[in-house]
N, C-alpha and C. Protein backbone atom coordinates (compact mmCIF):
# COMPACT_ATOMS: atom_id res chain seq x y z
N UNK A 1 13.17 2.21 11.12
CA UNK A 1 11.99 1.94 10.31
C UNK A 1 12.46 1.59 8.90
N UNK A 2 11.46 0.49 8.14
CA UNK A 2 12.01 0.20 6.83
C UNK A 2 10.89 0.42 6.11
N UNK A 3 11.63 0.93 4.51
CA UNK A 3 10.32 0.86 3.59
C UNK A 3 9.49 -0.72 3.49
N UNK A 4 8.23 -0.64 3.91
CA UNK A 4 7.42 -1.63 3.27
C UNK A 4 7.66 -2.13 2.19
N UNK A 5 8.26 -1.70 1.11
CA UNK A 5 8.05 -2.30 -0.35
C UNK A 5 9.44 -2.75 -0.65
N UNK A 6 10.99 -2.05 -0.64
CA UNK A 6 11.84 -2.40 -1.03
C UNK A 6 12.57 -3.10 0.70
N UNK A 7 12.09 -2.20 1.68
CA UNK A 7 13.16 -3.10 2.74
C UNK A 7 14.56 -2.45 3.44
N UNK A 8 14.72 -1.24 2.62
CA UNK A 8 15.05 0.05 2.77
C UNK A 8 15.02 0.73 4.27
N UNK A 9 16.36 0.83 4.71
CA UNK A 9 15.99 1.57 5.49
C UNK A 9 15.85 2.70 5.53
N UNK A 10 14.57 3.54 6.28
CA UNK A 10 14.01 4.70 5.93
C UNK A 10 15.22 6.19 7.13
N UNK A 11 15.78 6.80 6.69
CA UNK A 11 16.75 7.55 7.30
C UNK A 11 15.64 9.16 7.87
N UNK A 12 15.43 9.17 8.69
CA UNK A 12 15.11 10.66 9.25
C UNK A 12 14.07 10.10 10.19
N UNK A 13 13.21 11.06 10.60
CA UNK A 13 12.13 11.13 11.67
C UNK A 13 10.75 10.46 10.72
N UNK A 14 10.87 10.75 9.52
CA UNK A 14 9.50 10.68 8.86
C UNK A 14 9.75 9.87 6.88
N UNK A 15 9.05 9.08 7.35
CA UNK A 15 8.90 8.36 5.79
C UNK A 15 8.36 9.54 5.00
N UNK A 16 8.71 9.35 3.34
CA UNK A 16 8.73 9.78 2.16
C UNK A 16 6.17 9.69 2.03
N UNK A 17 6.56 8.26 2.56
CA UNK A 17 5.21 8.31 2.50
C UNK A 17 4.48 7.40 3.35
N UNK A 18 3.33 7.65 4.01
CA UNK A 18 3.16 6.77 5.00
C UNK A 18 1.43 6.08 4.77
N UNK A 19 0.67 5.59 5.74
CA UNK A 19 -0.24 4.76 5.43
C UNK A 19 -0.88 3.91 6.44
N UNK A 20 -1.96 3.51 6.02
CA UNK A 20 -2.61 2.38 7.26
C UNK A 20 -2.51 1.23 6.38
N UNK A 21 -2.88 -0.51 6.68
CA UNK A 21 -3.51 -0.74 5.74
C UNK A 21 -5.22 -1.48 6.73
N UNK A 22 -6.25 -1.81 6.40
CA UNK A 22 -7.06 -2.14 7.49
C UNK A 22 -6.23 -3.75 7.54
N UNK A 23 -7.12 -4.55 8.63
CA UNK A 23 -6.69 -5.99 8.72
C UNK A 23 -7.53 -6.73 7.25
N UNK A 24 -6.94 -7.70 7.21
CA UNK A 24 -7.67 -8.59 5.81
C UNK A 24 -8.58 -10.18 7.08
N UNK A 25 -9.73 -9.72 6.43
CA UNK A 25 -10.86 -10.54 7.09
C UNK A 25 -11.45 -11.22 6.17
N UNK A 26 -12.19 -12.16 6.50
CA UNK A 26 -13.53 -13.39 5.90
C UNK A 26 -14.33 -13.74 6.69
N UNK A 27 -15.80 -14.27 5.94
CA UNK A 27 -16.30 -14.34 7.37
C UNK A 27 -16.70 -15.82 6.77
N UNK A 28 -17.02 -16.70 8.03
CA UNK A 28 -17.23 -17.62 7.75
C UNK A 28 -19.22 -17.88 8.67
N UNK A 29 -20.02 -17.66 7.51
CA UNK A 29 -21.41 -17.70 7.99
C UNK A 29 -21.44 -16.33 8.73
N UNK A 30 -22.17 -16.35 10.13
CA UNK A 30 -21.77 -14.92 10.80
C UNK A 30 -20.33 -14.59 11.30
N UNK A 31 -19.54 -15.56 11.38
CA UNK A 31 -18.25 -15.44 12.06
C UNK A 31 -17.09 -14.31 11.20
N UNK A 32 -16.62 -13.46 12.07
CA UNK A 32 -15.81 -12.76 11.02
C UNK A 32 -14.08 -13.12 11.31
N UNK A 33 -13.84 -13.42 10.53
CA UNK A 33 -12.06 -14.42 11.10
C UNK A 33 -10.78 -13.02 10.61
N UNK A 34 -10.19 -12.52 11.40
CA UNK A 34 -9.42 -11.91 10.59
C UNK A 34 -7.73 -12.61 10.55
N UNK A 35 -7.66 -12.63 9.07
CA UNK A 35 -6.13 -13.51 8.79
C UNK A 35 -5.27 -13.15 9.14
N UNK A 36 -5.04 -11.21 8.44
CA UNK A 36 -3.75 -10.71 9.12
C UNK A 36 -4.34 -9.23 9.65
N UNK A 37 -3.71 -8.98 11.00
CA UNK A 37 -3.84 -7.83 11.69
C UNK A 37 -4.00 -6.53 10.54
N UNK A 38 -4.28 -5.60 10.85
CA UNK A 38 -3.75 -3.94 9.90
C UNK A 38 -2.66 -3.69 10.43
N UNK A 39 -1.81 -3.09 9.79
CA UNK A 39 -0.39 -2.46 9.88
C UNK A 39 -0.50 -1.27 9.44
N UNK A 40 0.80 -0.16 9.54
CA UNK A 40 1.43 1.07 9.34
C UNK A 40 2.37 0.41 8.62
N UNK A 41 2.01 0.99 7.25
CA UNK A 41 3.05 1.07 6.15
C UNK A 41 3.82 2.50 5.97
N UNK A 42 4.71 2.14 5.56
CA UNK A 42 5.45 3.23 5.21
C UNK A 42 7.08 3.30 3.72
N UNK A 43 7.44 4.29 3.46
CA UNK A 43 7.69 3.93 2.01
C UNK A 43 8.72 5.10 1.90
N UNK A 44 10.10 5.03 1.38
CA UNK A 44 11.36 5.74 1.65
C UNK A 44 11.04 6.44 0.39
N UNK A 45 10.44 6.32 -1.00
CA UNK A 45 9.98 6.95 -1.81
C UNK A 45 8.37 6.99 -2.48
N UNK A 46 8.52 7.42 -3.39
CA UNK A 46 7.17 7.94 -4.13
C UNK A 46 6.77 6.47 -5.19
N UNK A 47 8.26 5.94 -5.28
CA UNK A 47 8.06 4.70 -6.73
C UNK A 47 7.85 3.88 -6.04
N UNK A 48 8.16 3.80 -4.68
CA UNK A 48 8.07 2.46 -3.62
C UNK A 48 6.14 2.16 -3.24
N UNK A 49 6.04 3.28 -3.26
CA UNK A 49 4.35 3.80 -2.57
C UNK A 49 3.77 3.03 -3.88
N UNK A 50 4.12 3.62 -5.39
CA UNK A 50 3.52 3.02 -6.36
C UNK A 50 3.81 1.92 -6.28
N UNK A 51 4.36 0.96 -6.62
CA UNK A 51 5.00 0.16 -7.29
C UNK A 51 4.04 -0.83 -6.34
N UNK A 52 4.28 -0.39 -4.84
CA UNK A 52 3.77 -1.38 -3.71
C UNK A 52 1.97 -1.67 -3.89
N UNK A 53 1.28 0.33 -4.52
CA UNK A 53 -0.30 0.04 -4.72
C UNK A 53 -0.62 -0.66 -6.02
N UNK A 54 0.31 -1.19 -6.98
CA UNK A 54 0.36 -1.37 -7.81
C UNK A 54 -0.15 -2.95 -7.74
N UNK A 55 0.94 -3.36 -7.03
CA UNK A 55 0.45 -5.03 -6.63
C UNK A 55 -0.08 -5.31 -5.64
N UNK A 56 -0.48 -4.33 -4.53
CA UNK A 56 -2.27 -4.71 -4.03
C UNK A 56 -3.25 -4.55 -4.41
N UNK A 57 -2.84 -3.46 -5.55
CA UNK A 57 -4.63 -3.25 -6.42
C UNK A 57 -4.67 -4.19 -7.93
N UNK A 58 -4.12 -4.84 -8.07
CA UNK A 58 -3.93 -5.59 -9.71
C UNK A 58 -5.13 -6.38 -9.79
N UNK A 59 -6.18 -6.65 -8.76
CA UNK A 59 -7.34 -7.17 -8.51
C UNK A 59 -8.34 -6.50 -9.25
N UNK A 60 -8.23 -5.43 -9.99
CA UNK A 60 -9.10 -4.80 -9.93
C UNK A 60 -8.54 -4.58 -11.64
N UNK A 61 -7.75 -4.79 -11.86
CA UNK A 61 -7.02 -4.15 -13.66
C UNK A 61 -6.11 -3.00 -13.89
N UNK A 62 -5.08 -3.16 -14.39
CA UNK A 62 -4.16 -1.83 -14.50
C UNK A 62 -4.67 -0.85 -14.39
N UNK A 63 -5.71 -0.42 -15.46
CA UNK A 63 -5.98 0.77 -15.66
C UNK A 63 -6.73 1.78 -14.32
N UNK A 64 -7.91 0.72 -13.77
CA UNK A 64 -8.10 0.80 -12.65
C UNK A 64 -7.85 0.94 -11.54
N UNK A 65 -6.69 -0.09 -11.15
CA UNK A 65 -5.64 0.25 -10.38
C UNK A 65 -4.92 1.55 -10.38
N UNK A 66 -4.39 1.81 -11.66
CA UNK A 66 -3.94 3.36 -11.76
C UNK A 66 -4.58 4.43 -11.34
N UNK A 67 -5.75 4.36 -11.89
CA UNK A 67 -6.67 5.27 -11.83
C UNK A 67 -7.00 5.59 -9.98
N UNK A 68 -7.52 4.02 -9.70
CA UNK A 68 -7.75 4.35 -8.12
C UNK A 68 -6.48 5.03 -7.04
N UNK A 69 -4.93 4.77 -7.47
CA UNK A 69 -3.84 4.82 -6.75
C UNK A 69 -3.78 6.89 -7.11
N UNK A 70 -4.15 7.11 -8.22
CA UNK A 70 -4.08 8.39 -8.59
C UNK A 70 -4.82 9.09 -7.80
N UNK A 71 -6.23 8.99 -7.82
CA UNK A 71 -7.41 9.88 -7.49
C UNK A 71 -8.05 9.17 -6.23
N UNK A 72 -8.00 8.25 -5.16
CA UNK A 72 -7.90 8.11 -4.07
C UNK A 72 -6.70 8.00 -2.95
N UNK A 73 -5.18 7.77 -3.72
CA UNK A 73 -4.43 7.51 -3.01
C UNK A 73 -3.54 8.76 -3.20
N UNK A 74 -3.56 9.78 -3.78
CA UNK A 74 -2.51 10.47 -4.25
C UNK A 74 -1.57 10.23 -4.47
N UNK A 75 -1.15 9.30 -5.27
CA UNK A 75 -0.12 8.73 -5.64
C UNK A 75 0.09 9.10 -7.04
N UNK A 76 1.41 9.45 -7.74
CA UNK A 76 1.85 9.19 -9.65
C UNK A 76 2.89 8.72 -9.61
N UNK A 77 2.35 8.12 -10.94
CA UNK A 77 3.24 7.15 -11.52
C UNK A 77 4.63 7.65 -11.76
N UNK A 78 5.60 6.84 -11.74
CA UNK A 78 7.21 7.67 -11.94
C UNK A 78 7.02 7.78 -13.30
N UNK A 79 7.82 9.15 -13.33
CA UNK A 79 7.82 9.60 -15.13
C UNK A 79 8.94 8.91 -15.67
N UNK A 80 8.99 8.55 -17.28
CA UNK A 80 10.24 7.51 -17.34
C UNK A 80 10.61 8.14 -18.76
């Protein structure tokens, strides 16, 4: 198994951190098309998990993003 974010291979029985994501859909009129399947993510660390919700949520604004990765995802930021 590899980390999702860096590519990493993940060493033991169990990732650092793990995950769904749903499939990414549109609909076209009633039709609902989905582009890409959902996957099982997974992540050899804690900065990988961030770093990775970091640039799927940037849709939304840093701060926001932060905020949502904190208090829905249990995720923090690496201390620096």
């Amino acid at each position: 198994m590899r980390c999702t974010y860096c590519g990493k291979k993940i060493v033991g029985k169990k990732p650092k951190v793990s995950g769904e994501e749903g499939p990414l859909i549109y609909f076209e009129g009633d039709t609902e098309i989905e582009v890409e399947p959902g996957r099982k993510i997974n992540f050899c660390s804690d900065k990988c998990a961030w770093e990775y919700g970091m640039e799927e949520h940037m849709y939304m604004g840093e701060k926001e993003a932060k905020n949502h990765l904190i208090e829905l995802h249990g995720l923090k930021p690496e201390r620096r």
